[in-house]
C-alpha atoms as a PDB file:
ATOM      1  CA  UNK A   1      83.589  81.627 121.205  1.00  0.00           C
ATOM      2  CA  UNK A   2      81.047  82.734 118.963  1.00  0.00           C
ATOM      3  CA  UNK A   3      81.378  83.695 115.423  1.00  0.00           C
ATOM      4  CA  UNK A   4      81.999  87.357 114.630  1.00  0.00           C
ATOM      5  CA  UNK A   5      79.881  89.309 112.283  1.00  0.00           C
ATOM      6  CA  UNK A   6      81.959  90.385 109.532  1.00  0.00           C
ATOM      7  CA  UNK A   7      81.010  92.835 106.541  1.00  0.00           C
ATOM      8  CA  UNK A   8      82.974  93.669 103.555  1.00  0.00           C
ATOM      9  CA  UNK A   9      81.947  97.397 102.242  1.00  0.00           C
ATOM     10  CA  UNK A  10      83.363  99.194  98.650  1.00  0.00           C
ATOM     11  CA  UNK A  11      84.438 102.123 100.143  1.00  0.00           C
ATOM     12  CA  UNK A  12      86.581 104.065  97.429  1.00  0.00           C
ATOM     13  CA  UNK A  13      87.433 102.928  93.399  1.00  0.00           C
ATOM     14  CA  UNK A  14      90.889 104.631  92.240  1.00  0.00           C
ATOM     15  CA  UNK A  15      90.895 102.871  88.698  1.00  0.00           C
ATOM     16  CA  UNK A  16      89.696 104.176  85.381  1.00  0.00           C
ATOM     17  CA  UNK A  17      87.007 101.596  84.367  1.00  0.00           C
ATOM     18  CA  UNK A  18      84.067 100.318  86.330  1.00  0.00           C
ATOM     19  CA  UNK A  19      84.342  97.429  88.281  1.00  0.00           C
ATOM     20  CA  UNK A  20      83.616  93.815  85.894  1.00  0.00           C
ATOM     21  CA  UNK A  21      81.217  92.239  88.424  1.00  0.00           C
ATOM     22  CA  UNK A  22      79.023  96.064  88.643  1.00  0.00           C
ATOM     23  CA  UNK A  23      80.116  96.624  92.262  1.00  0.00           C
ATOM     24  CA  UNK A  24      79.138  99.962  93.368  1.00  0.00           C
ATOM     25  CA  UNK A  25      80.821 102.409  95.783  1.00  0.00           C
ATOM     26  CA  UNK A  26      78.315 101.622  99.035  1.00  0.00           C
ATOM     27  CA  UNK A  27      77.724  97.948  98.330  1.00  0.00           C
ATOM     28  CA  UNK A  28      77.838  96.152 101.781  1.00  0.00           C
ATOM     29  CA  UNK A  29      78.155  92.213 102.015  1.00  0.00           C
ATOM     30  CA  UNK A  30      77.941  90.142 105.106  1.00  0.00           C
ATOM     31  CA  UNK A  31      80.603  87.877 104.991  1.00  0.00           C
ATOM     32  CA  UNK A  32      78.493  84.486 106.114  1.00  0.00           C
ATOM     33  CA  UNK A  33      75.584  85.171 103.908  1.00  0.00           C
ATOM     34  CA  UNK A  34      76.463  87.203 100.926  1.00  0.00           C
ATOM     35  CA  UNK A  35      80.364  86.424 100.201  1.00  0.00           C
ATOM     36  CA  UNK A  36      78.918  84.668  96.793  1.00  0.00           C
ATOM     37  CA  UNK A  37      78.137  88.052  95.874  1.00  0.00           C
ATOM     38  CA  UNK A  38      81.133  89.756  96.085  1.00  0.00           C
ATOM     39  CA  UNK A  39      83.994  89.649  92.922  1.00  0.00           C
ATOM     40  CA  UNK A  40      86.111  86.052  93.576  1.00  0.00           C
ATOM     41  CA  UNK A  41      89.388  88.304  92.796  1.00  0.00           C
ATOM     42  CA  UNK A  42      88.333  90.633  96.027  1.00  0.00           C
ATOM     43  CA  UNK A  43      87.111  87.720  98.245  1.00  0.00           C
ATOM     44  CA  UNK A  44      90.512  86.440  97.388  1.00  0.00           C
ATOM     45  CA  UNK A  45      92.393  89.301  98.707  1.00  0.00           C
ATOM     46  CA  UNK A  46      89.977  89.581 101.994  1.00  0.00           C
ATOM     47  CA  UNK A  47      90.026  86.171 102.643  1.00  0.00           C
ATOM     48  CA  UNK A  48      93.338  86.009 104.708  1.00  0.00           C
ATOM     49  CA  UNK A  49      92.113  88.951 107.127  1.00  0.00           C
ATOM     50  CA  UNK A  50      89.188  87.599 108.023  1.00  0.00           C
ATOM     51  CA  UNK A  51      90.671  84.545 108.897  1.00  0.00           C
ATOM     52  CA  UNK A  52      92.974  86.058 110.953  1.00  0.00           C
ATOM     53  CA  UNK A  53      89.715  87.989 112.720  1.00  0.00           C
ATOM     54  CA  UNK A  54      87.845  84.472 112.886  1.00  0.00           C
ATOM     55  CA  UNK A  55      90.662  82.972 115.021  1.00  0.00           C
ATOM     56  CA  UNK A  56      91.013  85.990 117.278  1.00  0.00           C
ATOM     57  CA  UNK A  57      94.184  87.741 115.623  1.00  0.00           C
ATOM     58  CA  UNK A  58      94.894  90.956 115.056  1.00  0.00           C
ATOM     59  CA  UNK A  59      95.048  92.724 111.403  1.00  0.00           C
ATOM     60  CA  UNK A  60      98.051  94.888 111.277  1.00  0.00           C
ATOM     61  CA  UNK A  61      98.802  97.143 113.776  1.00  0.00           C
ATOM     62  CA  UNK A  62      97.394 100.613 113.776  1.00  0.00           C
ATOM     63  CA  UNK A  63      93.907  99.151 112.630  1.00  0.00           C
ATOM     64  CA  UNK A  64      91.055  99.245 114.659  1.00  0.00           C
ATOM     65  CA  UNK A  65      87.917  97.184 114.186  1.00  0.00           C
ATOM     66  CA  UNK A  66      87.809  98.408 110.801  1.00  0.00           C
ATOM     67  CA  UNK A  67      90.448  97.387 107.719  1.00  0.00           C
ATOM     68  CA  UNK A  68      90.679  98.053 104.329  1.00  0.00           C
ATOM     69  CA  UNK A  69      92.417  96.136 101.213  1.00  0.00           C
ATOM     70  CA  UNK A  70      91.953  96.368  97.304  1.00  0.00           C
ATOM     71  CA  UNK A  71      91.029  94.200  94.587  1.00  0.00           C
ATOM     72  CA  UNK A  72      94.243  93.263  92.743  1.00  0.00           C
ATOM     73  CA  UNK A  73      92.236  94.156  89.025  1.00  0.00           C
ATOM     74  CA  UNK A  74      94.534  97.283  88.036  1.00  0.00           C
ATOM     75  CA  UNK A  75      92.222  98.542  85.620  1.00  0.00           C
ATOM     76  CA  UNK A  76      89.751  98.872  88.374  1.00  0.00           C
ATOM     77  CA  UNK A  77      91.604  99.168  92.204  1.00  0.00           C
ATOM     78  CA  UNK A  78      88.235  99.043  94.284  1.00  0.00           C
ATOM     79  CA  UNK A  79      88.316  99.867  98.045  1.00  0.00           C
ATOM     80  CA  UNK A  80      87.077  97.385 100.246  1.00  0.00           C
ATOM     81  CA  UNK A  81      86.259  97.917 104.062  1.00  0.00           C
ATOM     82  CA  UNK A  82      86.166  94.902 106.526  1.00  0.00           C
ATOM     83  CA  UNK A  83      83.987  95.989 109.874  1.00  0.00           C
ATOM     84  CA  UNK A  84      83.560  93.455 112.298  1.00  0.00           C
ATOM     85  CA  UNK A  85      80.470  93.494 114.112  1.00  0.00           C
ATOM     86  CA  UNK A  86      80.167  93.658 118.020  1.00  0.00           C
END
């Protein structure tokens, strides 16, 4: 089985200050080469689902091949998308 492609995009921000690591609404990270990038409290949260991808689970139902799940800083609250690649 071969590895899927798996990128994490902010996709919305619902808090009232900007995000402490800079993250912009549009920044895209591939999970393999570029998690370093992305905020340690988000990879956190994100983590779990795409281990459940990487072993060939499914994310909760309803969900398709894309997901999305928040950074647990409640000052900020940005959006994240997970897209796996086919």
């Amino acid at each position: 089985m071969s590895k899927l492609k798996i990128s994490i995009t902010l996709v919305d921000r619902k808090g009232d200050h900007p995000c402490h690591r800079g993250h912009q609404i549009g920044d895209s990270y591939d999970f393999d080469t570029e998690r370093g990038q992305l905020c340690p409290m988000a990879m956190h949260v994100a983590f779990p689902y795409i281990d459940i991808l990487r072993y060939g689970g499914q994310l909760p139902e309803g969900t398709t091949d894309e997901f999305r799940f928040c950074c647990p800083d409640a000052d900020v609250i940005n959006i994240f998308e997970l897209k796996v690649e086919k």
